[in-house]
PDB file of N, CA and C in Angstrom:
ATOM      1  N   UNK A   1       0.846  -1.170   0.000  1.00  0.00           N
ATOM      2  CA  UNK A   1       0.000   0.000   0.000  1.00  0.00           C
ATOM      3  C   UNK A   1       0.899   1.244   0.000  1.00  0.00           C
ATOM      4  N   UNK A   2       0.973   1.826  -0.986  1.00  0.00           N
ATOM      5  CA  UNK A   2       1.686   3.165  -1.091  1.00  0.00           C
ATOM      6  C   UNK A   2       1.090   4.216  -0.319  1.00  0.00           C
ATOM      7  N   UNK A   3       2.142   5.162   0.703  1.00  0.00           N
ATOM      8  CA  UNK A   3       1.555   6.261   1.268  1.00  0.00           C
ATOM      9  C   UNK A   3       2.552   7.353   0.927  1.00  0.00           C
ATOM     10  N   UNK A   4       1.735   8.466   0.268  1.00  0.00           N
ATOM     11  CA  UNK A   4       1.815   9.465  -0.250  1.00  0.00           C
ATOM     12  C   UNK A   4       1.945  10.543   0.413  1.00  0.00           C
ATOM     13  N   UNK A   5       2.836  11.339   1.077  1.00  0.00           N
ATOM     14  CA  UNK A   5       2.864  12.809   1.882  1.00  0.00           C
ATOM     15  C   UNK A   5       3.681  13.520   1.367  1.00  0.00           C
ATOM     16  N   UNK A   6       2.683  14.591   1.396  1.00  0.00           N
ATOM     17  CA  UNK A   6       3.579  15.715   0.637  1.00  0.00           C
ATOM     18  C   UNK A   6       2.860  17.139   1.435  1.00  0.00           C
ATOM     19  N   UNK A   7       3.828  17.839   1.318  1.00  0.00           N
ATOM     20  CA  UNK A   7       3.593  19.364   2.448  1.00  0.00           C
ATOM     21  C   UNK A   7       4.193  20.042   1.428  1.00  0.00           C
ATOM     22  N   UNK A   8       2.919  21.285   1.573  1.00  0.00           N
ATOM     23  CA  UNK A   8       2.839  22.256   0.525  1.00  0.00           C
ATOM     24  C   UNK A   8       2.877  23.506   1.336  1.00  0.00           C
ATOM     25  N   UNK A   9       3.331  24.545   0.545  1.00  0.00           N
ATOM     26  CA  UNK A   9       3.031  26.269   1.545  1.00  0.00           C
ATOM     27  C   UNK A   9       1.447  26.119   0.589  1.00  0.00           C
ATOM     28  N   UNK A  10       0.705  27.068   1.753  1.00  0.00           N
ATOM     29  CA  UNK A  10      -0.633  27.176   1.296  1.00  0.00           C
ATOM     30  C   UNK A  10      -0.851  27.977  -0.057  1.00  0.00           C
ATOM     31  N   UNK A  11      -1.886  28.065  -0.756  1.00  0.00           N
ATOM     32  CA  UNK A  11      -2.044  28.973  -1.588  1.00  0.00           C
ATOM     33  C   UNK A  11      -2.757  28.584  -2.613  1.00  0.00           C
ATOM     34  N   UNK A  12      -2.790  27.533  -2.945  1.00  0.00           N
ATOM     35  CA  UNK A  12      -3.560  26.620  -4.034  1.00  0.00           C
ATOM     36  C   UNK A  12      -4.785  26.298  -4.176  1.00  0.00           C
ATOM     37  N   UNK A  13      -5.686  26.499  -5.061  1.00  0.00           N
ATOM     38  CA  UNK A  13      -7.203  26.547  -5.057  1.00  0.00           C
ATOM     39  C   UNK A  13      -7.295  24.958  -4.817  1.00  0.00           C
ATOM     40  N   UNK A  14      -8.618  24.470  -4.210  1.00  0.00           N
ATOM     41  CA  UNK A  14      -8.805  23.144  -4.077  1.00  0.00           C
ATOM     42  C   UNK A  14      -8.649  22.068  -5.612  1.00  0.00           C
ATOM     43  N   UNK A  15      -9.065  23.028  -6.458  1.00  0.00           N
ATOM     44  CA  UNK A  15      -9.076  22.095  -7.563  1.00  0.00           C
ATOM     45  C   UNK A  15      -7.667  21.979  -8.391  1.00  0.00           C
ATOM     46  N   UNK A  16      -6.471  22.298  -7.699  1.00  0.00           N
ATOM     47  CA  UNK A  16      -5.031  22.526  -7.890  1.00  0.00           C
ATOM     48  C   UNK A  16      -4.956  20.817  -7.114  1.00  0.00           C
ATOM     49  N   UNK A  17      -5.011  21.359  -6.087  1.00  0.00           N
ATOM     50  CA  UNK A  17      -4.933  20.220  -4.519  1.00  0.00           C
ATOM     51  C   UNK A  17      -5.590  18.993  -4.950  1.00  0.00           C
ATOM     52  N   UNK A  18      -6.881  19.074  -5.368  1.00  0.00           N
ATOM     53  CA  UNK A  18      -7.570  17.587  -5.894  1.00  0.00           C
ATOM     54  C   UNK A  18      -6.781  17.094  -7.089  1.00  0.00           C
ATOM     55  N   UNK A  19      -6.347  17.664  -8.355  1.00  0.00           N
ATOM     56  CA  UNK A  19      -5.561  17.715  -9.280  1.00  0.00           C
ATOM     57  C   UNK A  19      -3.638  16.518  -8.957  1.00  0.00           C
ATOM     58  N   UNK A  20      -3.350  16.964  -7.640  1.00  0.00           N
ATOM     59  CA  UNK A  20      -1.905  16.951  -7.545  1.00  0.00           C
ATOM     60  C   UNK A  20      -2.779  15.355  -6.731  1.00  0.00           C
ATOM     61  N   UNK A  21      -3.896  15.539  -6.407  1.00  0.00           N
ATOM     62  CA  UNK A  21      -3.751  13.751  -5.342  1.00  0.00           C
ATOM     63  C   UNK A  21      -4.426  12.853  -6.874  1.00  0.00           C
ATOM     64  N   UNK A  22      -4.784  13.456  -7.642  1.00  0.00           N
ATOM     65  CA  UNK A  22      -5.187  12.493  -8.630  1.00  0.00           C
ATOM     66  C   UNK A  22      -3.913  12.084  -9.322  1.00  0.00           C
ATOM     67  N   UNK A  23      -2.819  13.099  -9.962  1.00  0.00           N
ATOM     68  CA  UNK A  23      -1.793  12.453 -10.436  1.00  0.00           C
ATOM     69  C   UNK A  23      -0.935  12.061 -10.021  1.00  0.00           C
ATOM     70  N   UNK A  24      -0.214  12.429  -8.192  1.00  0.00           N
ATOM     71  CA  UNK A  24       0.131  11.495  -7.675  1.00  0.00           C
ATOM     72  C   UNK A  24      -0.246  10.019  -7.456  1.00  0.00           C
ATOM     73  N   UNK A  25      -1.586   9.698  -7.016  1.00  0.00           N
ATOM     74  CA  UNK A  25      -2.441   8.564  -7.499  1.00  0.00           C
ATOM     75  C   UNK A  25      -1.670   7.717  -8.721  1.00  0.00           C
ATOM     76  N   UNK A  26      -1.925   8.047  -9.876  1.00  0.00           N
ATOM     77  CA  UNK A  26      -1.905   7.870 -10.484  1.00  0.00           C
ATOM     78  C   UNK A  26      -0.774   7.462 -11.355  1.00  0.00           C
ATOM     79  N   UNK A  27       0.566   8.190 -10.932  1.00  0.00           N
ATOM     80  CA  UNK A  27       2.066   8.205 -10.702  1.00  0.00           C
ATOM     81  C   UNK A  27       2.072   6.540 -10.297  1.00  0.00           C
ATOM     82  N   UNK A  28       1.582   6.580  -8.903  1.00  0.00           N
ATOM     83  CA  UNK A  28       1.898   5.618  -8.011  1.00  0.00           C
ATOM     84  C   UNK A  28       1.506   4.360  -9.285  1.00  0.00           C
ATOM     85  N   UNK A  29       0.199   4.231  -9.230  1.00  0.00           N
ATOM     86  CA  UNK A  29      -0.582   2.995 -10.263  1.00  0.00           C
ATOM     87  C   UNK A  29       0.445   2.668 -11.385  1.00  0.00           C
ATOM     88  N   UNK A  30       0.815   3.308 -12.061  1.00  0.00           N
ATOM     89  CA  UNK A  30       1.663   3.306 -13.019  1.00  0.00           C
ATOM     90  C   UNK A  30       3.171   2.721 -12.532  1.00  0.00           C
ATOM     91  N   UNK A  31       3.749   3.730 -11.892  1.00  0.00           N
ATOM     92  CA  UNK A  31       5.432   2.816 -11.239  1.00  0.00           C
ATOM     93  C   UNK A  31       5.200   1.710 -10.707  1.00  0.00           C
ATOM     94  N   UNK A  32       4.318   1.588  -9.532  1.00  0.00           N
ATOM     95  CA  UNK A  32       4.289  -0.081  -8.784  1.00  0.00           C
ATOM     96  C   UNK A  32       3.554  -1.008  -9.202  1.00  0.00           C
ATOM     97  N   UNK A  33       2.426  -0.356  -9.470  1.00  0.00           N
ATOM     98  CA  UNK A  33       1.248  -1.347  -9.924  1.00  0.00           C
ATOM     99  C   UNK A  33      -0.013  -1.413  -8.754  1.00  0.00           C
ATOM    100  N   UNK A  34       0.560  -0.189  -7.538  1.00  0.00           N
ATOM    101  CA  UNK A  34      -0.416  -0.775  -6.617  1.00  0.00           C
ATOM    102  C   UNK A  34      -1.817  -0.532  -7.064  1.00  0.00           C
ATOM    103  N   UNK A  35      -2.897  -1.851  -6.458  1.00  0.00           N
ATOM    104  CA  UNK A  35      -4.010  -1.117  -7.325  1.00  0.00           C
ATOM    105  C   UNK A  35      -4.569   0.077  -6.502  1.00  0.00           C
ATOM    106  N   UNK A  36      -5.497   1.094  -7.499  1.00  0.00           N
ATOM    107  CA  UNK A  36      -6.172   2.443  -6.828  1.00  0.00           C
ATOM    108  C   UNK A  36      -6.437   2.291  -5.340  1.00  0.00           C
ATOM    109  N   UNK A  37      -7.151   1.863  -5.345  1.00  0.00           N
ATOM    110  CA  UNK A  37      -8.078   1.732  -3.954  1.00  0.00           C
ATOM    111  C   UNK A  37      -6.994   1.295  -2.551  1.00  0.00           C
ATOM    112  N   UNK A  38      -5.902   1.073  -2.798  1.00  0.00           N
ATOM    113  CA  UNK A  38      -4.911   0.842  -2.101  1.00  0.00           C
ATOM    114  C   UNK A  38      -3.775   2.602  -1.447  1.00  0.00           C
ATOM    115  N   UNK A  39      -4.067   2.958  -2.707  1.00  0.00           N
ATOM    116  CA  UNK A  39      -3.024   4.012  -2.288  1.00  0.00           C
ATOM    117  C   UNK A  39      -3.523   5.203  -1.889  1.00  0.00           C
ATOM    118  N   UNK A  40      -2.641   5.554  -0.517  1.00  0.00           N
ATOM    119  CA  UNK A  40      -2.951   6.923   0.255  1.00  0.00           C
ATOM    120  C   UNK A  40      -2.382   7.988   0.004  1.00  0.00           C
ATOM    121  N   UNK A  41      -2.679   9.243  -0.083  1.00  0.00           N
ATOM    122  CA  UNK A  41      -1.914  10.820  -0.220  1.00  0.00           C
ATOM    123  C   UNK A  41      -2.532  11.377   0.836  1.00  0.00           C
ATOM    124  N   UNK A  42      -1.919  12.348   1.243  1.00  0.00           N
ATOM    125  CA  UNK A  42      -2.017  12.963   2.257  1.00  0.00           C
ATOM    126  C   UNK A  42      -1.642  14.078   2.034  1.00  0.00           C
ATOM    127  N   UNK A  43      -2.247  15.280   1.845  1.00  0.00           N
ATOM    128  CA  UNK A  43      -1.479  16.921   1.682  1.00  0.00           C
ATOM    129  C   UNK A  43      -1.569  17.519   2.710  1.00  0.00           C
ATOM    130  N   UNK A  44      -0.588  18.115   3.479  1.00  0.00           N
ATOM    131  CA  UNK A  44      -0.309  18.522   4.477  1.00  0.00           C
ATOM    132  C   UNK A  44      -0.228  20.623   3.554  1.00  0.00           C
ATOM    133  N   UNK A  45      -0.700  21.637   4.064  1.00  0.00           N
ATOM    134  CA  UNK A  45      -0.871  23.025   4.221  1.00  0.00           C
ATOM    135  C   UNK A  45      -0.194  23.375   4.955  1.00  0.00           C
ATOM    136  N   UNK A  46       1.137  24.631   4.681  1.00  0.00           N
ATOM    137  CA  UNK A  46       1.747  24.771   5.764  1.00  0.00           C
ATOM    138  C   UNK A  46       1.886  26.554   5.391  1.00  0.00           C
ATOM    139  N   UNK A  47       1.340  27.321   6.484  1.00  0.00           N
ATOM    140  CA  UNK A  47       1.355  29.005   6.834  1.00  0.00           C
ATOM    141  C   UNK A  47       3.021  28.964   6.085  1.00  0.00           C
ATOM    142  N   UNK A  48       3.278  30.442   5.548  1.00  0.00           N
ATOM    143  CA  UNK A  48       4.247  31.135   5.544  1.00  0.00           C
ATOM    144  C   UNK A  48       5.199  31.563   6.392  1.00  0.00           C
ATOM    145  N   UNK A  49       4.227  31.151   7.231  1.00  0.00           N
ATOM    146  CA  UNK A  49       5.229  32.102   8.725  1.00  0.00           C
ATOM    147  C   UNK A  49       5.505  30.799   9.447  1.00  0.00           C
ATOM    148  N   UNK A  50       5.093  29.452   9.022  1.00  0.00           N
ATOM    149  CA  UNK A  50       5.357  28.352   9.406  1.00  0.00           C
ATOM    150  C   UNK A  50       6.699  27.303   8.929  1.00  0.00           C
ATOM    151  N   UNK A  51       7.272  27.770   7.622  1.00  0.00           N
ATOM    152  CA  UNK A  51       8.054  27.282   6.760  1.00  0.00           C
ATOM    153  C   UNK A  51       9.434  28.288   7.039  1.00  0.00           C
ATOM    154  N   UNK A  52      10.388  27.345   7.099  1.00  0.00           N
ATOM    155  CA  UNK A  52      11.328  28.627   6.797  1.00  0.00           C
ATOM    156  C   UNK A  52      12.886  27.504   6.168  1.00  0.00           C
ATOM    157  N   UNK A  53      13.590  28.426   5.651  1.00  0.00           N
ATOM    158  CA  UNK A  53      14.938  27.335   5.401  1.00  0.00           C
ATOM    159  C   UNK A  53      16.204  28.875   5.345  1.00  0.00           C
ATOM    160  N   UNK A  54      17.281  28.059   5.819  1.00  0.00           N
ATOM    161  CA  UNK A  54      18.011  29.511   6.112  1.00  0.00           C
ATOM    162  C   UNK A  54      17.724  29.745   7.066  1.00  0.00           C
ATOM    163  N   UNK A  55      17.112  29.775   7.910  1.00  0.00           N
ATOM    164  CA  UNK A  55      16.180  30.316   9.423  1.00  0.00           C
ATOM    165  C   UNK A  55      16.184  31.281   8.883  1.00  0.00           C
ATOM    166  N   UNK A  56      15.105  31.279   7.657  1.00  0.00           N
ATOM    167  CA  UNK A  56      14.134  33.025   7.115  1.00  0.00           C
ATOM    168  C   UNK A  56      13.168  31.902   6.902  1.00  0.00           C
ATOM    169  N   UNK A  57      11.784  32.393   7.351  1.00  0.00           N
ATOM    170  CA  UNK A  57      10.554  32.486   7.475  1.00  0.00           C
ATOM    171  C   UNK A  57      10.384  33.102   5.668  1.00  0.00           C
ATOM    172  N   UNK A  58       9.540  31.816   5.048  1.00  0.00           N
ATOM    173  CA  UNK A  58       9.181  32.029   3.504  1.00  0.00           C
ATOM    174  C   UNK A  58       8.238  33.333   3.684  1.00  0.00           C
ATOM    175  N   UNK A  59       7.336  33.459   4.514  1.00  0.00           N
ATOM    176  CA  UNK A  59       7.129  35.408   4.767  1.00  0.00           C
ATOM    177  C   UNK A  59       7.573  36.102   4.902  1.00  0.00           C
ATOM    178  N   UNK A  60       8.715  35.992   5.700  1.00  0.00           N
ATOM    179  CA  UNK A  60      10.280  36.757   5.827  1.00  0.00           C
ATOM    180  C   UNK A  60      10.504  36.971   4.351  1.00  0.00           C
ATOM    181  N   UNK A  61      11.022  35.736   3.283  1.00  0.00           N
ATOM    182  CA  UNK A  61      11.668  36.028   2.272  1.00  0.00           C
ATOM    183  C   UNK A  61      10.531  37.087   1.570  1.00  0.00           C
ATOM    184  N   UNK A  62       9.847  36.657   1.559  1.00  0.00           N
ATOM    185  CA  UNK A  62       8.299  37.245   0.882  1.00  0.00           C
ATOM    186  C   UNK A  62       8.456  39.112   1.075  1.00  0.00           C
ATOM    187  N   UNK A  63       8.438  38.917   2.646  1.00  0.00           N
ATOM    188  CA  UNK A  63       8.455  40.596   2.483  1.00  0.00           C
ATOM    189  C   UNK A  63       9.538  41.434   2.327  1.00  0.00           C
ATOM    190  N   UNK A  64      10.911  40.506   2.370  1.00  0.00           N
ATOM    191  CA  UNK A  64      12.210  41.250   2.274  1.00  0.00           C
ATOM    192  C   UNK A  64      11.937  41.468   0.503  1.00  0.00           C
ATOM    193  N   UNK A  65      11.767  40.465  -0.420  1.00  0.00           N
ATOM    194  CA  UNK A  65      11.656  40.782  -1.641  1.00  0.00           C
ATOM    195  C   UNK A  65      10.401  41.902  -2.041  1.00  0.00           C
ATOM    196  N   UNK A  66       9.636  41.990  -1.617  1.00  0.00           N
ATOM    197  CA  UNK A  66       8.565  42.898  -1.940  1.00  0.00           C
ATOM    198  C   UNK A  66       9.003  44.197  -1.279  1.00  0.00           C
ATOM    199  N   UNK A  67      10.029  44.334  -0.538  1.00  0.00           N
ATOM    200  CA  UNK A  67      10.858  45.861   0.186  1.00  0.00           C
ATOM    201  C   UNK A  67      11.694  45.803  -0.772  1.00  0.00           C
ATOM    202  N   UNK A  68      12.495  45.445  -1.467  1.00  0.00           N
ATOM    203  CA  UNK A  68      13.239  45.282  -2.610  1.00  0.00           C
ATOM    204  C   UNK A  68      13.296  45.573  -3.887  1.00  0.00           C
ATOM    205  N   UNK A  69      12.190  45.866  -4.145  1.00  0.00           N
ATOM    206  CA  UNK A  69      11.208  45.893  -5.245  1.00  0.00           C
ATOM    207  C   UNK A  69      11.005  44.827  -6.452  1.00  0.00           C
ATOM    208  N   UNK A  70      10.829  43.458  -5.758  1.00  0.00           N
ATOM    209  CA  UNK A  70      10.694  41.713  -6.443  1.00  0.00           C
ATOM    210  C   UNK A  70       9.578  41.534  -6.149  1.00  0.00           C
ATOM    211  N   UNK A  71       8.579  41.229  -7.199  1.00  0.00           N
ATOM    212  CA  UNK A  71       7.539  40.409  -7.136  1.00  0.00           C
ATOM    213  C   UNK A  71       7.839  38.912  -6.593  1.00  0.00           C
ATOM    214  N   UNK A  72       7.014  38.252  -5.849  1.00  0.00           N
ATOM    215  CA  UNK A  72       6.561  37.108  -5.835  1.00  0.00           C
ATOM    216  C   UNK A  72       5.686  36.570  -6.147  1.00  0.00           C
ATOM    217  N   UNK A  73       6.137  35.437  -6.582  1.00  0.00           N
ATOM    218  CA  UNK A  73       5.201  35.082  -7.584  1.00  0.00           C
ATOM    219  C   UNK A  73       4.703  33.994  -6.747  1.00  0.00           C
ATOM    220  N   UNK A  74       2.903  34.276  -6.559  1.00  0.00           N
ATOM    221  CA  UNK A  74       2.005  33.908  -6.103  1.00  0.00           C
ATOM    222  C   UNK A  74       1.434  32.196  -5.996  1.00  0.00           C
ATOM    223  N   UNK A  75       1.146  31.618  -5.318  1.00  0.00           N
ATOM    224  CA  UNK A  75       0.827  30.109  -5.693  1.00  0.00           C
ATOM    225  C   UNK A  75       1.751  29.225  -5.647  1.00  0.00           C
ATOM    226  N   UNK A  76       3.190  29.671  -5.964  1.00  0.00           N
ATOM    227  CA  UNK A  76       4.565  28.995  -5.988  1.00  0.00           C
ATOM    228  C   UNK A  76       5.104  28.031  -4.762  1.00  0.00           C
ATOM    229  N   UNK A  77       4.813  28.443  -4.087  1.00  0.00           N
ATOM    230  CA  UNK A  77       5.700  27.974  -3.064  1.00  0.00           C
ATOM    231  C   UNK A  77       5.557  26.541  -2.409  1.00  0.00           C
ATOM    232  N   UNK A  78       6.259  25.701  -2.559  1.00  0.00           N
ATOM    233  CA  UNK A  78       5.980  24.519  -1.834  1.00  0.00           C
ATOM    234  C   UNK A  78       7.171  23.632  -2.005  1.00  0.00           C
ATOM    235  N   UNK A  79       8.346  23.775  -2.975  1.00  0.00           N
ATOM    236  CA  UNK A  79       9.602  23.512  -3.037  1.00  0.00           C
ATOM    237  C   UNK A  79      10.344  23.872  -1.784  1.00  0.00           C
ATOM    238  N   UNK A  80      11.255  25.234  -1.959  1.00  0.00           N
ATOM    239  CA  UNK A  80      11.382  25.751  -1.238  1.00  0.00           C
ATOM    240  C   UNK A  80      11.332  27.081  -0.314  1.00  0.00           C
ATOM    241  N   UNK A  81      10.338  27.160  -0.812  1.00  0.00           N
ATOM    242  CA  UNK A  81       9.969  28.904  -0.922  1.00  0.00           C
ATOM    243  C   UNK A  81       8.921  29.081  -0.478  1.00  0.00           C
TER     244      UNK A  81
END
């Protein structure tokens, strides 16, 4: 039984979120073979002010670049940013 976790920074409309557990799903079916009804995902939502790498807070980076005069670009974040 494949289990699937993945932690995202928030920002993503639900039908982004339903989207990423269908083709993870689906990923899975394909590489192992497990069948559907077997495999779990789990998306974990994580605040801005909750994430950080560098010990900077991805809101930190967020507002140092927007004092800077850098857009951020919106929806992005769940790598590392």
């Amino acid at each position: 039984m494949p289990f699937i976790d993945v932690t995202l920074g928030t920002g993503r409309s639900p039908e982004q979120v339903r989207t990423l557990i269908h083709e993870l799903t689906q990923a899975a079916h394909r590489a192992v073979g497990a069948p559907l009804a077997s495999i779990r995902v789990v998306i974990r939502e994580v605040e801005p002010a909750h994430w950080a790498a560098g010990d900077v807070t991805v809101e930190e980076r967020n507002a140092q670049q927007t004092a800077n005069g850098r857009s951020v670009a919106p929806a992005r974040k769940g790598t590392d940013t």
